[in-house]
PDB file of N, CA and C in Angstrom:
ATOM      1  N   UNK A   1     -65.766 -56.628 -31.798  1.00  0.00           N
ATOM      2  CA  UNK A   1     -66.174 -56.971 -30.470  1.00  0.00           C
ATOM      3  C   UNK A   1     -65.008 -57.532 -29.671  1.00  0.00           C
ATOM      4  N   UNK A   2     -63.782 -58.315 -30.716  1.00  0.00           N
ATOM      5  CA  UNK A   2     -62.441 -58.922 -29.436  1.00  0.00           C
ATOM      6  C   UNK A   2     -61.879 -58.108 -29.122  1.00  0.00           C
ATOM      7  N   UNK A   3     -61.713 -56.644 -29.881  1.00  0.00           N
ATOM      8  CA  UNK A   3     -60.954 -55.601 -29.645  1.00  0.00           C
ATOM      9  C   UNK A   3     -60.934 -55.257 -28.569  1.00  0.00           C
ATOM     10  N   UNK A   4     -62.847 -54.862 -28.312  1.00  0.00           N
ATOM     11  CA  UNK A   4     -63.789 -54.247 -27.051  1.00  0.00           C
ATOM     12  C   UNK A   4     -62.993 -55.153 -25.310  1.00  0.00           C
ATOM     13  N   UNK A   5     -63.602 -56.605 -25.706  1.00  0.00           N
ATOM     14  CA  UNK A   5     -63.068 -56.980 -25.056  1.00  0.00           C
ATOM     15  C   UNK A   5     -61.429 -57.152 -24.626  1.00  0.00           C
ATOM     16  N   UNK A   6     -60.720 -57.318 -25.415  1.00  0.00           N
ATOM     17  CA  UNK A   6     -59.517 -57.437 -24.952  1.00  0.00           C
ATOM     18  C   UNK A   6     -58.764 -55.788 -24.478  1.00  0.00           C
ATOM     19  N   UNK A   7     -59.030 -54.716 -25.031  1.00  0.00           N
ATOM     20  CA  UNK A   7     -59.227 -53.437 -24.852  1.00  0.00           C
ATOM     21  C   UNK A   7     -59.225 -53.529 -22.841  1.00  0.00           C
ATOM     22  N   UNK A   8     -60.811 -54.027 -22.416  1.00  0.00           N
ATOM     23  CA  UNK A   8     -61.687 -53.972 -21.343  1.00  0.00           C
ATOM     24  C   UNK A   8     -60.929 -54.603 -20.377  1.00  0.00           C
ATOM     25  N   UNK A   9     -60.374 -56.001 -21.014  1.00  0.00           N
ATOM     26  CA  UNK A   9     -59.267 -56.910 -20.290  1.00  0.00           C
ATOM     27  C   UNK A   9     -58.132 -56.379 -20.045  1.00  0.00           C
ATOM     28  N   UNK A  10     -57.576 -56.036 -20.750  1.00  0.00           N
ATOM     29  CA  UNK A  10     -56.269 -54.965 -20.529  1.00  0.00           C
ATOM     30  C   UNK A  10     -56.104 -54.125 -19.879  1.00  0.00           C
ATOM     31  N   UNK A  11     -57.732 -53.451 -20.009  1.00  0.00           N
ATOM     32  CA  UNK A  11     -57.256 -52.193 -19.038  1.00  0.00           C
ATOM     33  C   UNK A  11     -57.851 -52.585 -17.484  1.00  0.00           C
ATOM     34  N   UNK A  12     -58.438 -53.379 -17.540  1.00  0.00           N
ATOM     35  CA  UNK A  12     -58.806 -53.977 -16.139  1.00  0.00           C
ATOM     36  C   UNK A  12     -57.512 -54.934 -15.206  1.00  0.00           C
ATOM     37  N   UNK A  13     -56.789 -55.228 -16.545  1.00  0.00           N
ATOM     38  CA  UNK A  13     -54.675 -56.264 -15.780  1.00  0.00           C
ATOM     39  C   UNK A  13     -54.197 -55.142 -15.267  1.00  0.00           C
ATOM     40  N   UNK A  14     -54.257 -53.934 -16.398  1.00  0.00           N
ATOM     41  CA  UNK A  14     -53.441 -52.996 -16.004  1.00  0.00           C
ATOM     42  C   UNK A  14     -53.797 -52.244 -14.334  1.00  0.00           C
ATOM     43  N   UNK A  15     -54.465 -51.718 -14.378  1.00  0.00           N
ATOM     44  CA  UNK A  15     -55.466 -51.323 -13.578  1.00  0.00           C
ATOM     45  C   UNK A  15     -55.066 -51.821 -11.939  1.00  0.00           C
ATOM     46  N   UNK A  16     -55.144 -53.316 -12.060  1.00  0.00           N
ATOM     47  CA  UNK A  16     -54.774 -53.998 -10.918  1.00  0.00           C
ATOM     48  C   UNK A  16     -53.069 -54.329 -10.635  1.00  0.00           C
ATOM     49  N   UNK A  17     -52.473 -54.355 -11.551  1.00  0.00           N
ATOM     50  CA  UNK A  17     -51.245 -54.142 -11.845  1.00  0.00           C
ATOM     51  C   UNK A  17     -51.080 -53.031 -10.780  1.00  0.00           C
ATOM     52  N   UNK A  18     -51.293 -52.083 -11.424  1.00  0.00           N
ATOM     53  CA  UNK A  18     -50.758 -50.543 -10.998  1.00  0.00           C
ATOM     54  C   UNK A  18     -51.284 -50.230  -9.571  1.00  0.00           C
ATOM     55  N   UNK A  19     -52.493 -50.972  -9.141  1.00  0.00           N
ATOM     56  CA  UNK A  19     -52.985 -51.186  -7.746  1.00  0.00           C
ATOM     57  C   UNK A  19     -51.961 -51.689  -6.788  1.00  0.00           C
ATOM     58  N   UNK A  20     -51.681 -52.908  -7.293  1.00  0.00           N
ATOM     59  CA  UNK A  20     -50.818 -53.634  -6.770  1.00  0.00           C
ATOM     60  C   UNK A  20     -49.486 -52.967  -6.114  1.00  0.00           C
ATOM     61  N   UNK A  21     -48.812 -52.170  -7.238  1.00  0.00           N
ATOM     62  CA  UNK A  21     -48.029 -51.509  -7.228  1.00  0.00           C
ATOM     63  C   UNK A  21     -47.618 -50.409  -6.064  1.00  0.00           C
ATOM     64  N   UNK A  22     -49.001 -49.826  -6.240  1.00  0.00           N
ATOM     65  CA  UNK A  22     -49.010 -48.517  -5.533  1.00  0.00           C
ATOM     66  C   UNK A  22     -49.409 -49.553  -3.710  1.00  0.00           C
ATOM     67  N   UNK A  23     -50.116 -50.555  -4.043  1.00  0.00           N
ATOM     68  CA  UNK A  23     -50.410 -51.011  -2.263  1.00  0.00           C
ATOM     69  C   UNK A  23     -48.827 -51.322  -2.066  1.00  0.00           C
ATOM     70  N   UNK A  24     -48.313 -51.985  -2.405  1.00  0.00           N
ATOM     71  CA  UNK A  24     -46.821 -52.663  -2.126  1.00  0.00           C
ATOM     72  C   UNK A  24     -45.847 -51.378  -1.795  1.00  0.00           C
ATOM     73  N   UNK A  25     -46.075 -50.248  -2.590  1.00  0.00           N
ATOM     74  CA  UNK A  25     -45.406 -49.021  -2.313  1.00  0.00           C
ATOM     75  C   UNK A  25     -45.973 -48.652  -0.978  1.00  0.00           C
ATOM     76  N   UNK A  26     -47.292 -48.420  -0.573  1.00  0.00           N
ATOM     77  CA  UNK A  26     -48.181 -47.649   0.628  1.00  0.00           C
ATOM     78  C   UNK A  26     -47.408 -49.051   1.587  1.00  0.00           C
ATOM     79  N   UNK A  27     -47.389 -50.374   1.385  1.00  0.00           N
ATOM     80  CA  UNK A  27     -47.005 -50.982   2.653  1.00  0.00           C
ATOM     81  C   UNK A  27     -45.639 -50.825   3.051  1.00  0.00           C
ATOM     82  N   UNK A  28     -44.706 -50.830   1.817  1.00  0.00           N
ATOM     83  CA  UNK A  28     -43.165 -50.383   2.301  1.00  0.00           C
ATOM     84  C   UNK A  28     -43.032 -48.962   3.315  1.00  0.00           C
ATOM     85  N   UNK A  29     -43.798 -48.028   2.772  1.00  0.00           N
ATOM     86  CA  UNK A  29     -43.809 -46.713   3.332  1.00  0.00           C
ATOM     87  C   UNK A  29     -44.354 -46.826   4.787  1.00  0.00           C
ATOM     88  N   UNK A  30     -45.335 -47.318   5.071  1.00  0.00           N
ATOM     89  CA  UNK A  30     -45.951 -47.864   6.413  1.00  0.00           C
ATOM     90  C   UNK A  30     -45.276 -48.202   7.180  1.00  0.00           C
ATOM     91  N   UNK A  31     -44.415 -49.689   6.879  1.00  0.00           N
ATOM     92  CA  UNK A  31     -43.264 -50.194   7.720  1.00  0.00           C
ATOM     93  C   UNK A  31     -42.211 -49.115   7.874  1.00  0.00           C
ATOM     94  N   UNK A  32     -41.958 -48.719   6.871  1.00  0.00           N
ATOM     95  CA  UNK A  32     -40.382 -47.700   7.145  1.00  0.00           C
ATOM     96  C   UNK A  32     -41.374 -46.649   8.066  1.00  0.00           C
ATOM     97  N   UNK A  33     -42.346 -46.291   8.336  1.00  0.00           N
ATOM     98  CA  UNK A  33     -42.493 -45.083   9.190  1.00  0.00           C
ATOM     99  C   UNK A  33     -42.800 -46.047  10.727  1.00  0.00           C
ATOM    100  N   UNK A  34     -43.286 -46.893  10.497  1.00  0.00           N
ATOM    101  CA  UNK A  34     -43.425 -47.659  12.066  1.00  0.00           C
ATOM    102  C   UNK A  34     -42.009 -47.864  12.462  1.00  0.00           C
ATOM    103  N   UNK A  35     -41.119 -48.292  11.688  1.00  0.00           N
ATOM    104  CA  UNK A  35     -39.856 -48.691  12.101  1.00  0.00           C
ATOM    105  C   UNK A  35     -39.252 -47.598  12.705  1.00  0.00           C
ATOM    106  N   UNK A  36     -39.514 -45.838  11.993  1.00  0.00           N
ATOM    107  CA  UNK A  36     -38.553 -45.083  12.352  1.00  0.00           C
ATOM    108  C   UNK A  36     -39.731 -44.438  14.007  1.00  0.00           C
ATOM    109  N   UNK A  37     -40.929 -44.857  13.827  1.00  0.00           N
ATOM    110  CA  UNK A  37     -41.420 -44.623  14.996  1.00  0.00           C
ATOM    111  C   UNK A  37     -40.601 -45.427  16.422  1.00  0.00           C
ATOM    112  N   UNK A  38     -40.764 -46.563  16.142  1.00  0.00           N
ATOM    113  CA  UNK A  38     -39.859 -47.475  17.111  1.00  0.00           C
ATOM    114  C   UNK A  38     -38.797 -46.647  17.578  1.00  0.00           C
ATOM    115  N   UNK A  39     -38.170 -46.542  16.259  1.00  0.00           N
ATOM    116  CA  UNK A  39     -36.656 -46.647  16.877  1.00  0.00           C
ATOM    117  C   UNK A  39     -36.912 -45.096  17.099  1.00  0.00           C
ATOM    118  N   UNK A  40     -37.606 -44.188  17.566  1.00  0.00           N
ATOM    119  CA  UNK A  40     -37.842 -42.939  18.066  1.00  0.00           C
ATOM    120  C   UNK A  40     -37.925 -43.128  19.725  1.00  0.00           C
ATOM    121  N   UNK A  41     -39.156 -44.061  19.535  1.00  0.00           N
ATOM    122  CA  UNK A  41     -39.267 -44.314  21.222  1.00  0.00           C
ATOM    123  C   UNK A  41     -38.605 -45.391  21.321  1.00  0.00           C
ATOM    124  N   UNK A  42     -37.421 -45.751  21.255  1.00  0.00           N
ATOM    125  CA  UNK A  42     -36.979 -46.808  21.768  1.00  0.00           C
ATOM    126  C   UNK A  42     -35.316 -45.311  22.342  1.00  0.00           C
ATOM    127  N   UNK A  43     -35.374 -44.658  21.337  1.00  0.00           N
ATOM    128  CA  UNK A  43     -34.611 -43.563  21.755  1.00  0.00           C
ATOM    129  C   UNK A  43     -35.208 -42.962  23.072  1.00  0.00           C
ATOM    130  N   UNK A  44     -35.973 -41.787  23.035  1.00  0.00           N
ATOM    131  CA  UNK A  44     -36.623 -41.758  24.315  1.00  0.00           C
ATOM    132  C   UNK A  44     -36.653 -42.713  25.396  1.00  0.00           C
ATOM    133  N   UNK A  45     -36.406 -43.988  25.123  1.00  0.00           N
ATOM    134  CA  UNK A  45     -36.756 -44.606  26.303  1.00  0.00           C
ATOM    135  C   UNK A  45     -36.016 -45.046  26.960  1.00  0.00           C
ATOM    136  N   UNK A  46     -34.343 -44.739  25.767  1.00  0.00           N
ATOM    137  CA  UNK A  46     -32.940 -45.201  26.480  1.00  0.00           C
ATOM    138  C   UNK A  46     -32.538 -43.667  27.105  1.00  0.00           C
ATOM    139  N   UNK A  47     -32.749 -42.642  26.883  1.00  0.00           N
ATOM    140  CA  UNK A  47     -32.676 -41.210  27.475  1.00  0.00           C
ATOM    141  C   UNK A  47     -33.100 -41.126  28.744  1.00  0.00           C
ATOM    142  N   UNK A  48     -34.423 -41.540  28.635  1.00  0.00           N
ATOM    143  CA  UNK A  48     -35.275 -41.605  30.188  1.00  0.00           C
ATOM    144  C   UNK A  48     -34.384 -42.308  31.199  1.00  0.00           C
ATOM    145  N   UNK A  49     -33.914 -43.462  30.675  1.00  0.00           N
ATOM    146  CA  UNK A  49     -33.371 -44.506  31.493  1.00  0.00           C
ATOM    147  C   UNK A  49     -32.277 -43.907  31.979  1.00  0.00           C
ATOM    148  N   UNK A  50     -31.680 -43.100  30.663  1.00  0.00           N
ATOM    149  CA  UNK A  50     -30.052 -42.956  31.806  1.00  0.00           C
ATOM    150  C   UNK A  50     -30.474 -41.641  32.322  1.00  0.00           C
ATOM    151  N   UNK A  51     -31.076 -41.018  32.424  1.00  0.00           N
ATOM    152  CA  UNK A  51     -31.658 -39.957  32.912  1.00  0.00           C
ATOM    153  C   UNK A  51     -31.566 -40.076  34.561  1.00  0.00           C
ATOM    154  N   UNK A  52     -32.537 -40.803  34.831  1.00  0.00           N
ATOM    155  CA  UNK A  52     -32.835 -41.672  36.064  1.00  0.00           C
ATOM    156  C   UNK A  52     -31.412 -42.324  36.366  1.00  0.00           C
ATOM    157  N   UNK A  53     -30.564 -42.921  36.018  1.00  0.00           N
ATOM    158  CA  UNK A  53     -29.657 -43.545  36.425  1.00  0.00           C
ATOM    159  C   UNK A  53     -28.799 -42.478  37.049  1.00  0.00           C
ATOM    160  N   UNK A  54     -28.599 -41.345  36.341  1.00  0.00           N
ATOM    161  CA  UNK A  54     -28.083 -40.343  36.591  1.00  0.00           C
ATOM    162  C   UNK A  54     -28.276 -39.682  37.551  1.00  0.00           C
ATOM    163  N   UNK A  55     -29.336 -39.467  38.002  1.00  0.00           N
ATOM    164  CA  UNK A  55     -29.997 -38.832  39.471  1.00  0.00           C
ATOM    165  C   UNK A  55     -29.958 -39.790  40.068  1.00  0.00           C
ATOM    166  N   UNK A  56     -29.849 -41.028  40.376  1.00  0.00           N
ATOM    167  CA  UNK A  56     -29.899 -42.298  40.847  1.00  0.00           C
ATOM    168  C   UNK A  56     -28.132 -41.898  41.195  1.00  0.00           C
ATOM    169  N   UNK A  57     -27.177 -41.632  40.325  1.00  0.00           N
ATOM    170  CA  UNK A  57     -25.864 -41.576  40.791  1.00  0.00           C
ATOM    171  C   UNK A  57     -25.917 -40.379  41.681  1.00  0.00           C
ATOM    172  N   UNK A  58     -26.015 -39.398  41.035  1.00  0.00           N
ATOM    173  CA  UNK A  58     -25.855 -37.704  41.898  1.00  0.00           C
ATOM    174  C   UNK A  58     -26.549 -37.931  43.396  1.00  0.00           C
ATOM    175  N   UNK A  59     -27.618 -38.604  43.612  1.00  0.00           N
ATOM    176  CA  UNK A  59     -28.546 -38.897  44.797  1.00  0.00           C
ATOM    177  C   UNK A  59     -27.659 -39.317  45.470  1.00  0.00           C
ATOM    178  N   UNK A  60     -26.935 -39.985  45.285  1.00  0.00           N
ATOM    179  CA  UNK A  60     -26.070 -40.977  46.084  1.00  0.00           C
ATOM    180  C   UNK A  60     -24.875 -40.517  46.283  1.00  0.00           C
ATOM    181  N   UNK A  61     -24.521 -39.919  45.481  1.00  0.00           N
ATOM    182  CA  UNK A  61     -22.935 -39.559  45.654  1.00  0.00           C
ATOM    183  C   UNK A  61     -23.230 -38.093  46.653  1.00  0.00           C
ATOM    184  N   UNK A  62     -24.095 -37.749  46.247  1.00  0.00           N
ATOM    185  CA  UNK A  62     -24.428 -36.287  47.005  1.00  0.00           C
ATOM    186  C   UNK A  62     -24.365 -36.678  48.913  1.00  0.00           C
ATOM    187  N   UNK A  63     -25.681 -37.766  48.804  1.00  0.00           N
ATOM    188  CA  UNK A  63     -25.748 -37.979  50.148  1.00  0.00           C
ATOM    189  C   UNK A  63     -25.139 -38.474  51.017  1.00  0.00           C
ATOM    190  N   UNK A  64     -23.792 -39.302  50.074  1.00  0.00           N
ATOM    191  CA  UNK A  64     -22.839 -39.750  50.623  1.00  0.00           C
ATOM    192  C   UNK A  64     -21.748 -38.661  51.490  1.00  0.00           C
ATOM    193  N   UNK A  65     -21.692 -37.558  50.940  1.00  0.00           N
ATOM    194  CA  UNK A  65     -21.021 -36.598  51.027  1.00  0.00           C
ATOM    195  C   UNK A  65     -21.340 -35.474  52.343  1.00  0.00           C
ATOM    196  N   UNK A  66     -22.831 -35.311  52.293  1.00  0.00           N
ATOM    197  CA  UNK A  66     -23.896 -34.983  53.502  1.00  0.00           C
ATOM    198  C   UNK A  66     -23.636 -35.307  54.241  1.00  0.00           C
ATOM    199  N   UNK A  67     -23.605 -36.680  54.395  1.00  0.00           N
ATOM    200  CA  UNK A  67     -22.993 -37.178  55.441  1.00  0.00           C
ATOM    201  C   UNK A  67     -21.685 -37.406  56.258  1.00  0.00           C
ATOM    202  N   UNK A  68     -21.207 -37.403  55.247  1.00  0.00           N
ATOM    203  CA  UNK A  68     -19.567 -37.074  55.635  1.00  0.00           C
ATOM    204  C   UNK A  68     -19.361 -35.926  56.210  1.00  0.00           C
ATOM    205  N   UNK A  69     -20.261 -34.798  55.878  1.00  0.00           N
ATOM    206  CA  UNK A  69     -19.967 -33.103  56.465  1.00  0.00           C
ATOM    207  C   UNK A  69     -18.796 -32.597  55.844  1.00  0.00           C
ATOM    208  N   UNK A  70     -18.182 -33.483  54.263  1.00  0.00           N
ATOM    209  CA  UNK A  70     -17.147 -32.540  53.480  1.00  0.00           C
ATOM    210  C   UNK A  70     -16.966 -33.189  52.382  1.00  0.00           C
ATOM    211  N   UNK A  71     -16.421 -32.325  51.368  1.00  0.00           N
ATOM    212  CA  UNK A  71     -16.441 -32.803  50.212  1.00  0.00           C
ATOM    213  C   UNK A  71     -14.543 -32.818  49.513  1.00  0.00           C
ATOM    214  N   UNK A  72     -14.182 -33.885  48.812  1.00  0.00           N
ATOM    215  CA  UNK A  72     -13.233 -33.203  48.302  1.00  0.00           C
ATOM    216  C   UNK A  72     -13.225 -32.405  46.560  1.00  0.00           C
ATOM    217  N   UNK A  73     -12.531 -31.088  46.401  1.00  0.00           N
ATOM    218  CA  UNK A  73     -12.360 -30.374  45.279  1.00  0.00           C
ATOM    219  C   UNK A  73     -12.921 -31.416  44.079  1.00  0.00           C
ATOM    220  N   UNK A  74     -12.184 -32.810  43.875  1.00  0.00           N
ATOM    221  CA  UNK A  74     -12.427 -33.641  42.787  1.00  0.00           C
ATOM    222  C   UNK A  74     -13.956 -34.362  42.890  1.00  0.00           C
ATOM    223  N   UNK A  75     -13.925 -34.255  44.013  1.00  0.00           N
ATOM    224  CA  UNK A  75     -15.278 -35.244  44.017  1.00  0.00           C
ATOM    225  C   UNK A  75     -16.842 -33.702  43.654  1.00  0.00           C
ATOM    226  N   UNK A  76     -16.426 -32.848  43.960  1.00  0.00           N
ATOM    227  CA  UNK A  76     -17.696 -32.081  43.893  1.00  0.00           C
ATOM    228  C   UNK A  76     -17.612 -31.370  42.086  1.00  0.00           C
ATOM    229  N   UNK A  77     -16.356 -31.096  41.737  1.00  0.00           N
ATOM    230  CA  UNK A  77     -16.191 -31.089  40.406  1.00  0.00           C
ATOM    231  C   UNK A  77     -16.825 -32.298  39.731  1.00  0.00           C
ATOM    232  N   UNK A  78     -16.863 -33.464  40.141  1.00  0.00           N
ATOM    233  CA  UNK A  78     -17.287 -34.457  39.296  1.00  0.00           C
ATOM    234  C   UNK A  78     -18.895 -34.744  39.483  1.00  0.00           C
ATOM    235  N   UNK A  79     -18.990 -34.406  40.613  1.00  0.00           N
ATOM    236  CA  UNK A  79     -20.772 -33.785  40.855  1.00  0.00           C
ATOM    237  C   UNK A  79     -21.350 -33.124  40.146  1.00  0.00           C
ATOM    238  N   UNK A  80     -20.577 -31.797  40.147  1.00  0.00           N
ATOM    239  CA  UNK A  80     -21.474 -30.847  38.750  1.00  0.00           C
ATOM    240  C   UNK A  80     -21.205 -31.198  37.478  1.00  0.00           C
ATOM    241  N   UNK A  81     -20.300 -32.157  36.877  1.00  0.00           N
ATOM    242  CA  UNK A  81     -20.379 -31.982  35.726  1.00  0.00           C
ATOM    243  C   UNK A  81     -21.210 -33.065  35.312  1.00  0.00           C
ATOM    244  N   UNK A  82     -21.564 -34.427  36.441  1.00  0.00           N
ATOM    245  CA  UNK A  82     -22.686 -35.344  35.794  1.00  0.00           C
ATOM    246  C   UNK A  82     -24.179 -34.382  36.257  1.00  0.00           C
ATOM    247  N   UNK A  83     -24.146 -33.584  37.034  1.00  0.00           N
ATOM    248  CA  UNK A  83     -25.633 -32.806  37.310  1.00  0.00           C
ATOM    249  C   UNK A  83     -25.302 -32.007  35.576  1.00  0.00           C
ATOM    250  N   UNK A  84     -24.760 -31.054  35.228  1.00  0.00           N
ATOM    251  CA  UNK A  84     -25.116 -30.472  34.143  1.00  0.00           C
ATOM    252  C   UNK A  84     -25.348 -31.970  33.104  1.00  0.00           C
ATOM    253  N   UNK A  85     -24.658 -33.002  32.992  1.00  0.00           N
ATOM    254  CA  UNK A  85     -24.772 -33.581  31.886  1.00  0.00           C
ATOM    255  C   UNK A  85     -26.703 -34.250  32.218  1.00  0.00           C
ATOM    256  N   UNK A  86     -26.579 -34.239  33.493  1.00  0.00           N
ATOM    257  CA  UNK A  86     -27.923 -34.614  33.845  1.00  0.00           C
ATOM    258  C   UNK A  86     -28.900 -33.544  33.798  1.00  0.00           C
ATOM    259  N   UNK A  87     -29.034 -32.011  33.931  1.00  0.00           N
ATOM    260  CA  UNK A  87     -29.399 -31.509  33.582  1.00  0.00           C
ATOM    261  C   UNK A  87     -30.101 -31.164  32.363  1.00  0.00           C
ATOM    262  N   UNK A  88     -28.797 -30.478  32.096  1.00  0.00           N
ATOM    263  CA  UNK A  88     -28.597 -30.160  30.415  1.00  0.00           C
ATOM    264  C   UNK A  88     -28.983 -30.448  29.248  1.00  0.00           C
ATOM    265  N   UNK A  89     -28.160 -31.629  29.487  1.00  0.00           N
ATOM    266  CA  UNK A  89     -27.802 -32.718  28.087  1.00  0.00           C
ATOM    267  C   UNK A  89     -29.045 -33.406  28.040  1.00  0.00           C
ATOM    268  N   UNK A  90     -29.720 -34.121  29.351  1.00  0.00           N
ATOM    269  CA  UNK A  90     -30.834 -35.140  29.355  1.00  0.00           C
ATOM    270  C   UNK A  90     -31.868 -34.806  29.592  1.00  0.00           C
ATOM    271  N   UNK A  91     -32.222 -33.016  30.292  1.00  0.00           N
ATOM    272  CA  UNK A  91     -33.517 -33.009  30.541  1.00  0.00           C
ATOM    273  C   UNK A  91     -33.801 -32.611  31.350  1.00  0.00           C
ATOM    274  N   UNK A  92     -32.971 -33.033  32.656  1.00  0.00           N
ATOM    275  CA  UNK A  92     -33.486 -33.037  34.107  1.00  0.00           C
ATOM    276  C   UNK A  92     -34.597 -32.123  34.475  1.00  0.00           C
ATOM    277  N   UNK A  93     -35.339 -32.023  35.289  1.00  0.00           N
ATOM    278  CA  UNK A  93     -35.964 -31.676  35.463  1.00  0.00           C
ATOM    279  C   UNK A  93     -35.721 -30.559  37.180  1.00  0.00           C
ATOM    280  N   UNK A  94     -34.622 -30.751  37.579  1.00  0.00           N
ATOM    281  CA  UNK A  94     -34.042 -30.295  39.050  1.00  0.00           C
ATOM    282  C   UNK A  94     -34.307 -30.265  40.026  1.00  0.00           C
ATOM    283  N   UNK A  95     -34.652 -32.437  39.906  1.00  0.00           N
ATOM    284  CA  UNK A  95     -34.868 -32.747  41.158  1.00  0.00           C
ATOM    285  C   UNK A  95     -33.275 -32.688  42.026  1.00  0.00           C
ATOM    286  N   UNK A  96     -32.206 -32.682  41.409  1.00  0.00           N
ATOM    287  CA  UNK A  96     -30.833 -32.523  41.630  1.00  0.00           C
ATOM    288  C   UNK A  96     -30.401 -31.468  42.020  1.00  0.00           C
ATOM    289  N   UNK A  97     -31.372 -30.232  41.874  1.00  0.00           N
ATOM    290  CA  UNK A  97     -30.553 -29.068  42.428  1.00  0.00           C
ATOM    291  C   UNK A  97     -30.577 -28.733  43.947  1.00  0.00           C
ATOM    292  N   UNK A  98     -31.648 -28.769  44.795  1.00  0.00           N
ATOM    293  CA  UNK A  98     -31.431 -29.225  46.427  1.00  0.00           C
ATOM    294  C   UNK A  98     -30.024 -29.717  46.674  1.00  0.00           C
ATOM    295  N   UNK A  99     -29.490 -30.897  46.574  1.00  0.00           N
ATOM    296  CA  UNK A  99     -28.784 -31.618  46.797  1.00  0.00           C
ATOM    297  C   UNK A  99     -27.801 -31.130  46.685  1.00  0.00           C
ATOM    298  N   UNK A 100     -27.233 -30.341  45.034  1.00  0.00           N
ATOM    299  CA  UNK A 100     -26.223 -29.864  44.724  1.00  0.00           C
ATOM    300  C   UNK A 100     -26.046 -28.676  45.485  1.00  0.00           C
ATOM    301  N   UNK A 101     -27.048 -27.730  45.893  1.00  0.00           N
ATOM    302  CA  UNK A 101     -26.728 -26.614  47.057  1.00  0.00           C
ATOM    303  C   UNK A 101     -26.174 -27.568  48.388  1.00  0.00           C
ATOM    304  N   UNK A 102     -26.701 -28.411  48.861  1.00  0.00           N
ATOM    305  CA  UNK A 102     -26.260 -28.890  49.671  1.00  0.00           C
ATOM    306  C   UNK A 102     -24.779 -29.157  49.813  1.00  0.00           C
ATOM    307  N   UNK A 103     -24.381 -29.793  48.871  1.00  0.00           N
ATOM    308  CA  UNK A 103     -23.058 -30.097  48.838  1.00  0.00           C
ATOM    309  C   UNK A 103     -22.120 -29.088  48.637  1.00  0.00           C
ATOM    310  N   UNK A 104     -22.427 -28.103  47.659  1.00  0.00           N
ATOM    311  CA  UNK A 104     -21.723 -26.646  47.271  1.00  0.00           C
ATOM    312  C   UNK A 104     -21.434 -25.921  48.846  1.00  0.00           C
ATOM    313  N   UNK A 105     -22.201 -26.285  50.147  1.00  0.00           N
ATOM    314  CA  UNK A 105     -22.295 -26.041  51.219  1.00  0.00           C
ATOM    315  C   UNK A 105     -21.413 -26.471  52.291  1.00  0.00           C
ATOM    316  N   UNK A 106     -21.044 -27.623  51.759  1.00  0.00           N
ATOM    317  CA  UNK A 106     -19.718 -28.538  52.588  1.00  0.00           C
ATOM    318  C   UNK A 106     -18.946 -28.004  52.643  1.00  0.00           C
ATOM    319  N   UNK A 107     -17.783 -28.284  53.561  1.00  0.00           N
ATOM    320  CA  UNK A 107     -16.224 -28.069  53.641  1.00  0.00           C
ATOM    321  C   UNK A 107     -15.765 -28.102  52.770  1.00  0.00           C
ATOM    322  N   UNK A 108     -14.602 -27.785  51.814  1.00  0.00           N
ATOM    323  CA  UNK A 108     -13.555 -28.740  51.141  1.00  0.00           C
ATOM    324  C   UNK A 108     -12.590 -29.605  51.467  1.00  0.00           C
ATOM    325  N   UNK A 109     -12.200 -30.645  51.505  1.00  0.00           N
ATOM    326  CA  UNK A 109     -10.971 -31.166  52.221  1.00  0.00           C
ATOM    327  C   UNK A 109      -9.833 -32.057  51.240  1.00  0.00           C
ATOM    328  N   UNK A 110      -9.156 -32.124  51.943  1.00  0.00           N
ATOM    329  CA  UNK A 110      -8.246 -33.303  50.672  1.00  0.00           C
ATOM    330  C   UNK A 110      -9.025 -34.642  50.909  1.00  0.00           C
ATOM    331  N   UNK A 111      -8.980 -34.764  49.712  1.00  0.00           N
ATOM    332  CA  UNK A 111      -9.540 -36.123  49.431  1.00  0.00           C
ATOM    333  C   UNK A 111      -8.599 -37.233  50.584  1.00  0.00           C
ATOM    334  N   UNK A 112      -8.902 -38.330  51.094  1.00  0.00           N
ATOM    335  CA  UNK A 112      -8.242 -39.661  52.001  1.00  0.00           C
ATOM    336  C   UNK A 112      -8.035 -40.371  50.491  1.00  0.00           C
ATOM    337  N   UNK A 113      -7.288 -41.125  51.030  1.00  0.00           N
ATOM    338  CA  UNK A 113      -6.784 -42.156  49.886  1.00  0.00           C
ATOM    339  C   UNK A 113      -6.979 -43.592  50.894  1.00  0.00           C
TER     340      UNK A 113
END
């Protein structure tokens, strides 16, 4: 009969043991996937940002230029290559392309110093 019991006991330590085990495993795994969730949208959310900053620059530099009624060679080269990186690279969506016809439309002139 101590056999029975200690048998019953044993396999009932073990049992919870190996419970234990496997929860402590399921909670490590949990955290490491919330963590890599985070740091997913915390990605996305630094993309978005310079995204916007980016059209936030081109907006400005564009309309600056509109207004002027000319552009110089360096300054409109440096236009398209943050519109493609804004494009391209981030996403855009081409709220930037209006603008960039616009400017592609200007004069060229030497840049003033």
């Amino acid at each position: 009969m101590s056999d029975l019991v200690f048998a019953l006991i044993s396999g009932g330590v073990g049992a919870a043991i190996a419970g234990g085990i496997m929860g402590l495993i399921t909670y490590k795994v949990k955290r490491h996937d919330e963590k890599a969730d985070r740091q997913s949208a915390t990605c996305v959310l630094h993309t978005t940002a310079i995204r916007y900053l980016m059209l936030y620059i081109i907006r400005e530099e564009c309309e600056k230029h509109i207004q002027r009624k000319y552009i110089s060679y360096e300054d409109r080269r440096m236009l398209h290559k943050w519109h493609e990186l804004y494009h391209n690279e981030l996403g855009g969506n081409g709220d930037a392309d209006l603008l960039m016809e616009a400017v592609d439309a200007l004069p060229l002139r030497i840049k003033e110093e």
